[in-house]
Protein backbone atom coordinates (compact mmCIF):
# COMPACT_ATOMS: atom_id res chain seq x y z
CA UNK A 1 -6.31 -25.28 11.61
CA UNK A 2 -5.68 -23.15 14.76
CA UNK A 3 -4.58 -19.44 14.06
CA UNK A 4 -3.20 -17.97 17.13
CA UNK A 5 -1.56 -14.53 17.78
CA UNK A 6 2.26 -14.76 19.43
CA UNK A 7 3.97 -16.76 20.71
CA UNK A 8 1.47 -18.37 23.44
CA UNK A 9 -1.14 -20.90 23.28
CA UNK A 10 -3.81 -22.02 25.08
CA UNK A 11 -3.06 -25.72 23.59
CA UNK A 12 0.02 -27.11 25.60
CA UNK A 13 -0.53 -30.45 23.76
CA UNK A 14 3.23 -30.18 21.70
CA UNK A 15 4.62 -29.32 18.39
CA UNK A 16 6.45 -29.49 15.56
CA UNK A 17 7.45 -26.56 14.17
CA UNK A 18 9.24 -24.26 11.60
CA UNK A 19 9.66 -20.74 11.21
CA UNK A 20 9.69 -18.32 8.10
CA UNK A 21 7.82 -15.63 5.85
CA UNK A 22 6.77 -18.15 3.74
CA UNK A 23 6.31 -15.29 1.11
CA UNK A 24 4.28 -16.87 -1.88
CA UNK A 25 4.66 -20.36 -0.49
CA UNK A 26 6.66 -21.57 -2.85
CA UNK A 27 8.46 -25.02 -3.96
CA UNK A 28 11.07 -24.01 -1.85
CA UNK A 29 8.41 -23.80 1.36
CA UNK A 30 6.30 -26.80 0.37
CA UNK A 31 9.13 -29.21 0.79
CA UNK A 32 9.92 -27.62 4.21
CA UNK A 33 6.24 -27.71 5.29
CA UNK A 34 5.98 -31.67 3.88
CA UNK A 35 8.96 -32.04 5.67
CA UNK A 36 7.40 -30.53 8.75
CA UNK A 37 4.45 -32.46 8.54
CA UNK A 38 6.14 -35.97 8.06
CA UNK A 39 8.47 -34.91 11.24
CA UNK A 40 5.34 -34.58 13.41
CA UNK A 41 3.32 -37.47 12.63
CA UNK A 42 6.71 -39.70 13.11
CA UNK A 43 7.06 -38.23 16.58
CA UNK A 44 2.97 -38.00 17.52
CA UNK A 45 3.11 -33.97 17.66
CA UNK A 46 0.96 -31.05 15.97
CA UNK A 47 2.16 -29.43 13.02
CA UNK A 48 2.79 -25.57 13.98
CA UNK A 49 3.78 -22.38 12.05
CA UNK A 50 5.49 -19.11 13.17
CA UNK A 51 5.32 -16.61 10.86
CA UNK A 52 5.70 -12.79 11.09
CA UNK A 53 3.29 -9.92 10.15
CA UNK A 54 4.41 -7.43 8.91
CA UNK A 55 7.87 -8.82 7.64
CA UNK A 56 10.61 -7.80 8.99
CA UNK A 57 11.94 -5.81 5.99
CA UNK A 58 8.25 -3.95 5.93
CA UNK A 59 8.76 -3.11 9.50
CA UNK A 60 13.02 -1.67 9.15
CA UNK A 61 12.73 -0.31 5.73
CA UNK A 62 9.77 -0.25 4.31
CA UNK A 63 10.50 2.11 1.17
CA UNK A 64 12.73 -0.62 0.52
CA UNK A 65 10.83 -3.58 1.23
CA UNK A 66 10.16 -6.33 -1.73
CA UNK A 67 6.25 -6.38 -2.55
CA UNK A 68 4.58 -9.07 -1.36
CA UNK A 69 3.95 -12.40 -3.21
CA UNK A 70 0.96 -13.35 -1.16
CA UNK A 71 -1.21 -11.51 1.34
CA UNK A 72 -1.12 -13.20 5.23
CA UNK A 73 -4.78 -14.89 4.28
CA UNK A 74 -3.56 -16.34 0.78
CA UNK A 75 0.07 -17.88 3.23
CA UNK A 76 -2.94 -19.16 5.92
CA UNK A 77 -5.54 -20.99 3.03
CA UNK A 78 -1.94 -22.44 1.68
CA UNK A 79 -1.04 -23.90 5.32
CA UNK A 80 -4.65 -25.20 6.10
CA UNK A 81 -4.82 -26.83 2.54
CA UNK A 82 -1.04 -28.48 3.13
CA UNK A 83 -2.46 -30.18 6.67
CA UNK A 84 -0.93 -27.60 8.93
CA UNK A 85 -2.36 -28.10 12.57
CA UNK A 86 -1.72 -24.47 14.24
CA UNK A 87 0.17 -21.51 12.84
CA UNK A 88 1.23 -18.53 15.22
CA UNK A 89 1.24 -15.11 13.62
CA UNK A 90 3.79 -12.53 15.60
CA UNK A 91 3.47 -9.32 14.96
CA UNK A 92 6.81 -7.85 14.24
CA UNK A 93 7.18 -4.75 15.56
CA UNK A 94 9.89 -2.51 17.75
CA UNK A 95 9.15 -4.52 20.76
CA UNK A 96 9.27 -8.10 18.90
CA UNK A 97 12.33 -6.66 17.18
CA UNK A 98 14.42 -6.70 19.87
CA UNK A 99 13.65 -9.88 21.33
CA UNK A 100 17.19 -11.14 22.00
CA UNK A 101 17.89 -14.73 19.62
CA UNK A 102 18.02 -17.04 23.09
CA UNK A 103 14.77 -15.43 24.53
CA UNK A 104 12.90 -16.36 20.90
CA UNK A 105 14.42 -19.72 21.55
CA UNK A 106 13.35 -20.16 24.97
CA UNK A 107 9.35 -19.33 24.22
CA UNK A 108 9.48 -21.41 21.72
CA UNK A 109 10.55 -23.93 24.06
CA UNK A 110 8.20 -22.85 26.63
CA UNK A 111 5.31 -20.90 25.63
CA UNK A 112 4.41 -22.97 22.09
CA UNK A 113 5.79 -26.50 23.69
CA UNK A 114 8.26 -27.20 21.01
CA UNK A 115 10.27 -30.04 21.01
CA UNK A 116 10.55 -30.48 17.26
CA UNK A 117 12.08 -27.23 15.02
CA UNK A 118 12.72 -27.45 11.57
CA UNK A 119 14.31 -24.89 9.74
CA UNK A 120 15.90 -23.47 6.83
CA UNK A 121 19.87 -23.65 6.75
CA UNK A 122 20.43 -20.02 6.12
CA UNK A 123 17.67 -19.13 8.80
CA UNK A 124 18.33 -16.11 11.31
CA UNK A 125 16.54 -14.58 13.90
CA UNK A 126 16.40 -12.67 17.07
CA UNK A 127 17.74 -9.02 17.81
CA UNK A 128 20.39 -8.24 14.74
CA UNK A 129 19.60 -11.28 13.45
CA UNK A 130 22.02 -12.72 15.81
CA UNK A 131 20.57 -16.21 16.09
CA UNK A 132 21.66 -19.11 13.43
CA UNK A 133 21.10 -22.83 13.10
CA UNK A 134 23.96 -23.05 15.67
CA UNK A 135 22.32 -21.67 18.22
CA UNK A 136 19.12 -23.21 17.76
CA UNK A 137 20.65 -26.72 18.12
CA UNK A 138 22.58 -25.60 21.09
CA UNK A 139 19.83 -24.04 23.18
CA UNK A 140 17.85 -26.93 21.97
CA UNK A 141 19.97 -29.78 23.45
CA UNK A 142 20.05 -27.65 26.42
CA UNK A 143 16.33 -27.19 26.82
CA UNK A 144 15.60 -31.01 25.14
CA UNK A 145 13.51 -30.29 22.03
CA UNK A 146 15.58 -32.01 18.36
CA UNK A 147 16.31 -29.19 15.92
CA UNK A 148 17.16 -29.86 11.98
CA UNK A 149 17.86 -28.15 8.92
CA UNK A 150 16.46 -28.37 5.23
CA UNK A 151 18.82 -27.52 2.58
CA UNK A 152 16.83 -24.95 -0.10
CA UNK A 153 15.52 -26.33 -3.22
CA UNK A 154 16.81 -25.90 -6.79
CA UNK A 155 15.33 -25.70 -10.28
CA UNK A 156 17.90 -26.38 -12.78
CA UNK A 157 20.86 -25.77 -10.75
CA UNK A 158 19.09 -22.26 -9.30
CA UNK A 159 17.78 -22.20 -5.72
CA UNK A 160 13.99 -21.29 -5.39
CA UNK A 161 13.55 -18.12 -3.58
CA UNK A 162 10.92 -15.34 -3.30
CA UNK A 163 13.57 -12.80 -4.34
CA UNK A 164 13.93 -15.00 -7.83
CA UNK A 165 10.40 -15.11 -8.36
CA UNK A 166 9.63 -11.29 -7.85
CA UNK A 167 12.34 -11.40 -10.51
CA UNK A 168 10.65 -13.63 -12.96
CA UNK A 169 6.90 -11.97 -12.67
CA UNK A 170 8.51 -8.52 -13.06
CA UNK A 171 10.33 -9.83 -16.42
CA UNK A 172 6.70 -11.41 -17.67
CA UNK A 173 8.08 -14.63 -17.02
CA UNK A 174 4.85 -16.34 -15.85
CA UNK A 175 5.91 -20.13 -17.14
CA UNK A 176 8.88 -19.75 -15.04
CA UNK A 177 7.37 -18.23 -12.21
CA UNK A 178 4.74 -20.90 -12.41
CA UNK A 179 7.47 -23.77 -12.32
CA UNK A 180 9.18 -22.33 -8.93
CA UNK A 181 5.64 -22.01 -7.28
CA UNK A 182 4.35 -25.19 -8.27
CA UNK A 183 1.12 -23.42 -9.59
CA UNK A 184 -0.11 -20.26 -11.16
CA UNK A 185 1.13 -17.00 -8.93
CA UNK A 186 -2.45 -15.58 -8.46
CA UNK A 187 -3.77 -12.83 -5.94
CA UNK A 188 -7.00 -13.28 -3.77
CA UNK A 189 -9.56 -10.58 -2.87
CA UNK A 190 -12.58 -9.07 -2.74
CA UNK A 191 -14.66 -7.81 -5.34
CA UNK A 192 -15.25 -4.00 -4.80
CA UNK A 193 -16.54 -0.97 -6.38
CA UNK A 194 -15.24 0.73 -8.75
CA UNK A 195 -15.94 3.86 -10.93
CA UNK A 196 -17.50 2.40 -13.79
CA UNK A 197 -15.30 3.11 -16.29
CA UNK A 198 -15.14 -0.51 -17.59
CA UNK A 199 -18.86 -0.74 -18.16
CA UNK A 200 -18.79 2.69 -19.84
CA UNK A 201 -16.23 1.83 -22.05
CA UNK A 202 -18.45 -1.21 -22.60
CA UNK A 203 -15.70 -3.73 -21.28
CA UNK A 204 -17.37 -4.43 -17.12
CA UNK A 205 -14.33 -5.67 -14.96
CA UNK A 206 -14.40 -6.97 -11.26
CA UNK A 207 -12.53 -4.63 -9.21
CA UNK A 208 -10.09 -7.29 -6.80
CA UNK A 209 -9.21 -5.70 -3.14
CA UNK A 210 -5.63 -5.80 -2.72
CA UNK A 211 -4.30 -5.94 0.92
CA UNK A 212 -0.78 -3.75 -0.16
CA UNK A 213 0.03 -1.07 -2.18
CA UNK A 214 2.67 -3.00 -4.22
CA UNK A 215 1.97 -5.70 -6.00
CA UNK A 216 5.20 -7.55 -7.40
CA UNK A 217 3.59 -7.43 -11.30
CA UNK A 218 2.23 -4.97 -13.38
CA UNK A 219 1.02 -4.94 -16.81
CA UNK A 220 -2.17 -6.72 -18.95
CA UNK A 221 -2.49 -10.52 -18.59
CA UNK A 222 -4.18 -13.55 -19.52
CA UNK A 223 -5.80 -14.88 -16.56
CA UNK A 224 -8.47 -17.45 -14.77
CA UNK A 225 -10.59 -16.69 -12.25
CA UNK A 226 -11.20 -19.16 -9.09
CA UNK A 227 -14.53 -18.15 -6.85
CA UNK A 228 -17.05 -20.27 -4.84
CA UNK A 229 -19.95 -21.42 -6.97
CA UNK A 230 -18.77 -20.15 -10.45
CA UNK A 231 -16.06 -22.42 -11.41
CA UNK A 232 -13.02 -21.70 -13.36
CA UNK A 233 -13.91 -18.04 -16.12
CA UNK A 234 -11.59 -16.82 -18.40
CA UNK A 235 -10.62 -13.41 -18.69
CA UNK A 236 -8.52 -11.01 -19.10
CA UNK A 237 -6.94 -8.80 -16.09
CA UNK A 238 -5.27 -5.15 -15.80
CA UNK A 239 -3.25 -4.00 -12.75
CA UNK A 240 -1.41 -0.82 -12.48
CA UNK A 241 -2.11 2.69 -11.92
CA UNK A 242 -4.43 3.41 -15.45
CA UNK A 243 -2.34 5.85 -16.66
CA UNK A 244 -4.65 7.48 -18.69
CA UNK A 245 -7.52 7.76 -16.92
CA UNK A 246 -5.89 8.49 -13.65
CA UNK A 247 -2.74 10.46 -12.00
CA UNK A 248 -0.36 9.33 -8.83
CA UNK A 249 -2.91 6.79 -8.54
CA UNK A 250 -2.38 3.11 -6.43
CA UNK A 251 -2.06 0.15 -8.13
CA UNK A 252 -5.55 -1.85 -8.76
CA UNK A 253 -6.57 -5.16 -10.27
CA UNK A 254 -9.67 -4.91 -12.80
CA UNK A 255 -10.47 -8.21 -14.22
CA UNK A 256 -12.73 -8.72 -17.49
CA UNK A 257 -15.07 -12.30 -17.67
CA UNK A 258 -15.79 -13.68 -20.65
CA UNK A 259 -19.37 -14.11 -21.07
CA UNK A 260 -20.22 -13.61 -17.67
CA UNK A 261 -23.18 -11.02 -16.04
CA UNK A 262 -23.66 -12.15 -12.70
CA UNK A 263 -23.60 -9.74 -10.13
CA UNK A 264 -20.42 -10.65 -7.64
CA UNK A 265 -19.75 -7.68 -5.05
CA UNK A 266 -18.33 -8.62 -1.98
CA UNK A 267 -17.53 -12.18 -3.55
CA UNK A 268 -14.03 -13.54 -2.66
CA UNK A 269 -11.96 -14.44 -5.78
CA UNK A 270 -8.82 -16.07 -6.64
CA UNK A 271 -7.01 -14.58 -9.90
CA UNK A 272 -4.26 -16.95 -11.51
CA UNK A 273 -1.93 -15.18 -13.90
CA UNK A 274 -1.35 -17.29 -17.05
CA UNK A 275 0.14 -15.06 -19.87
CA UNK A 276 1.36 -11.70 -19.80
CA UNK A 277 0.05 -9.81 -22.88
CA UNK A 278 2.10 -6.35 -22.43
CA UNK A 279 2.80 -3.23 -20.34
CA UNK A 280 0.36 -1.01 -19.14
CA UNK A 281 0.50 2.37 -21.11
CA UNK A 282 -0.57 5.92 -21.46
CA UNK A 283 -2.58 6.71 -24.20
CA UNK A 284 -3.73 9.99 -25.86
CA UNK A 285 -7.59 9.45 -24.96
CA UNK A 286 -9.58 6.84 -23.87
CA UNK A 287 -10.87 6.01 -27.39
CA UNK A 288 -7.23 4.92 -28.66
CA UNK A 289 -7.65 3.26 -24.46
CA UNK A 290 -10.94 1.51 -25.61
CA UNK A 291 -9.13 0.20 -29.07
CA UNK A 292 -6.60 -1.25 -26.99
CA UNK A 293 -8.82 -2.79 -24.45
CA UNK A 294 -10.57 -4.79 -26.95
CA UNK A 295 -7.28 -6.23 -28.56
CA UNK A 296 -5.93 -7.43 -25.66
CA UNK A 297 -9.32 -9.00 -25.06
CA UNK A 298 -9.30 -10.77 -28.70
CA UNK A 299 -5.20 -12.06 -27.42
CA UNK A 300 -6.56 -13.40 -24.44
CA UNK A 301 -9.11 -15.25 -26.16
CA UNK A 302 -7.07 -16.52 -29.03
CA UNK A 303 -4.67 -17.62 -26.00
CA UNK A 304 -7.11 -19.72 -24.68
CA UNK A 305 -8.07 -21.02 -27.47
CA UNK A 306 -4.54 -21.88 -28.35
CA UNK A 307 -4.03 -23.42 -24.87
CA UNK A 308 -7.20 -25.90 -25.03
């Protein structure tokens, strides 16, 4: 898969293409992208992806931007693994931001070579969002390139959306959340050093790199832990801000393996969310922190085992 910055490329062989965030690549995004992908083989043409970075939101407000569901790697390793050909990453800032609706259009048309676009039926773009569906099928019979819409998916009568999914993970509602993604919501990253105090308190945890400040879930879960070479470990995860440990903190991801020594710094893993277990507290001292720690790791387990 070809990752390319802008909208240019070097590759003037044509495309088929949609447009989004794509935040947490959900249910909603897979059909589109299947969709997408069935489009192009029918007409002969790659299968291409614009997608913006930051989002938009991030870039006009971003004390009230929605945390992220998935980091711009974790949306890339879902387009290579769904057969996407090329994917164009724009950087959305002041100058992108005022691209007018019919200029977006037009490089489309001209600079990426598209002459398929599929998108969603509530999509809008361009300078004050002033661009629609409308005027993508307009400018498109004008320039010759076929433009269609996909109608949003529904669970149950409710239409799959990031927004309802930040919902569901913020209410512990990981089954839920799990249904509307098609798979476990997980976050990918690093392993990197931390300051011990796992190991001291005689509970080790792999310290995950996050990419943003705010992840869209907080509290003590149940998860599994994806990396190359180690297959699938159990554990049991903490993100938020440690409370009693730490003050006006950011949020990090500490991750406890069952059974497991190896050393993994700078290792890239994938953490799946399969159970919350509670809320992250303060406590009194880290003795009544250490009594806690090893309760939530006897739940996890006797989760597991439950869940065989």
């Amino acid at each position: 898969m070809q990752i390319l910055r802008g909208l240019h490329s070097p590759d003037r062989r044509p495309v088929a293409l949609t447009i989004g965030n794509f935040d947490g690549v959900h249910l909603g995004h897979q059909a589109l992208l299947n969709e997408l992908r069935a489009a192009a083989q029918a007409r002969g043409l790659e299968a291409a992806v614009v997608v913006f970075e930051p989002h938009p939101r991030e870039f006009f407000t971003p004390q009230q931007a929605p945390a992220r569901l998935s980091s711009l790697r974790e949306k890339l390793e879902f387009f290579a693994g769904m057969g996407i050909d090329r994917v164009h990453v724009c950087r959305f800032d002041a100058r992108f931001a005022q691209m007018s609706a019919a200029n977006f259009i037009n490089a489309l048309y001209e600079k990426l070579s598209a002459r398929f676009v599929l998108i969603g039926d509530d999509f809008r773009f361009g300078s004050g969002r002033g661009g629609d569906f409308a005027l993508m099928e307009m400018i498109g019979a004008q320039l010759g390139f076929e433009v269609q819409s996909v109608r949003s998916v529904t669970h149950d009568g409710v239409r799959i959306s990031s927004t309802a999914i930040r919902a569901m993970l913020v209410a512990g509602q990981m089954r839920t959340a799990q249904r509307y993604l098609g798979r476990h919501y997980s976050i990918s990253g690093r392993v990197i050093h931390g300051d011990g105090l796992g190991r001291k308190l005689g509970f080790p945890t792999a310290n995950i790199q996050m990419k943003h400040n705010r992840p869209p879930l907080t509290g003590i879960y149940v998860v599994q832990v994806h990396g190359e070479g180690l297959g699938v470990l159990q554990g049991v995860a903490s993100l938020g801000v440690r409370p009693t440990v730490k003050q006006d903190a950011r949020p990090v991801l500490e991750v406890h393996l069952f059974e497991f020594s190896q050393q993994i710094y700078r290792q890239h893993l994938r953490v799946e969310f399969l159970q919350k277990l509670r809320d992250e507290e303060k406590y009194p001292d880290v003795d009544t922190l250490t009594r806690h720690i090893a309760l939530d790791v006897e739940h996890a387990k006797t989760w597991f085992a439950q869940h065989e």
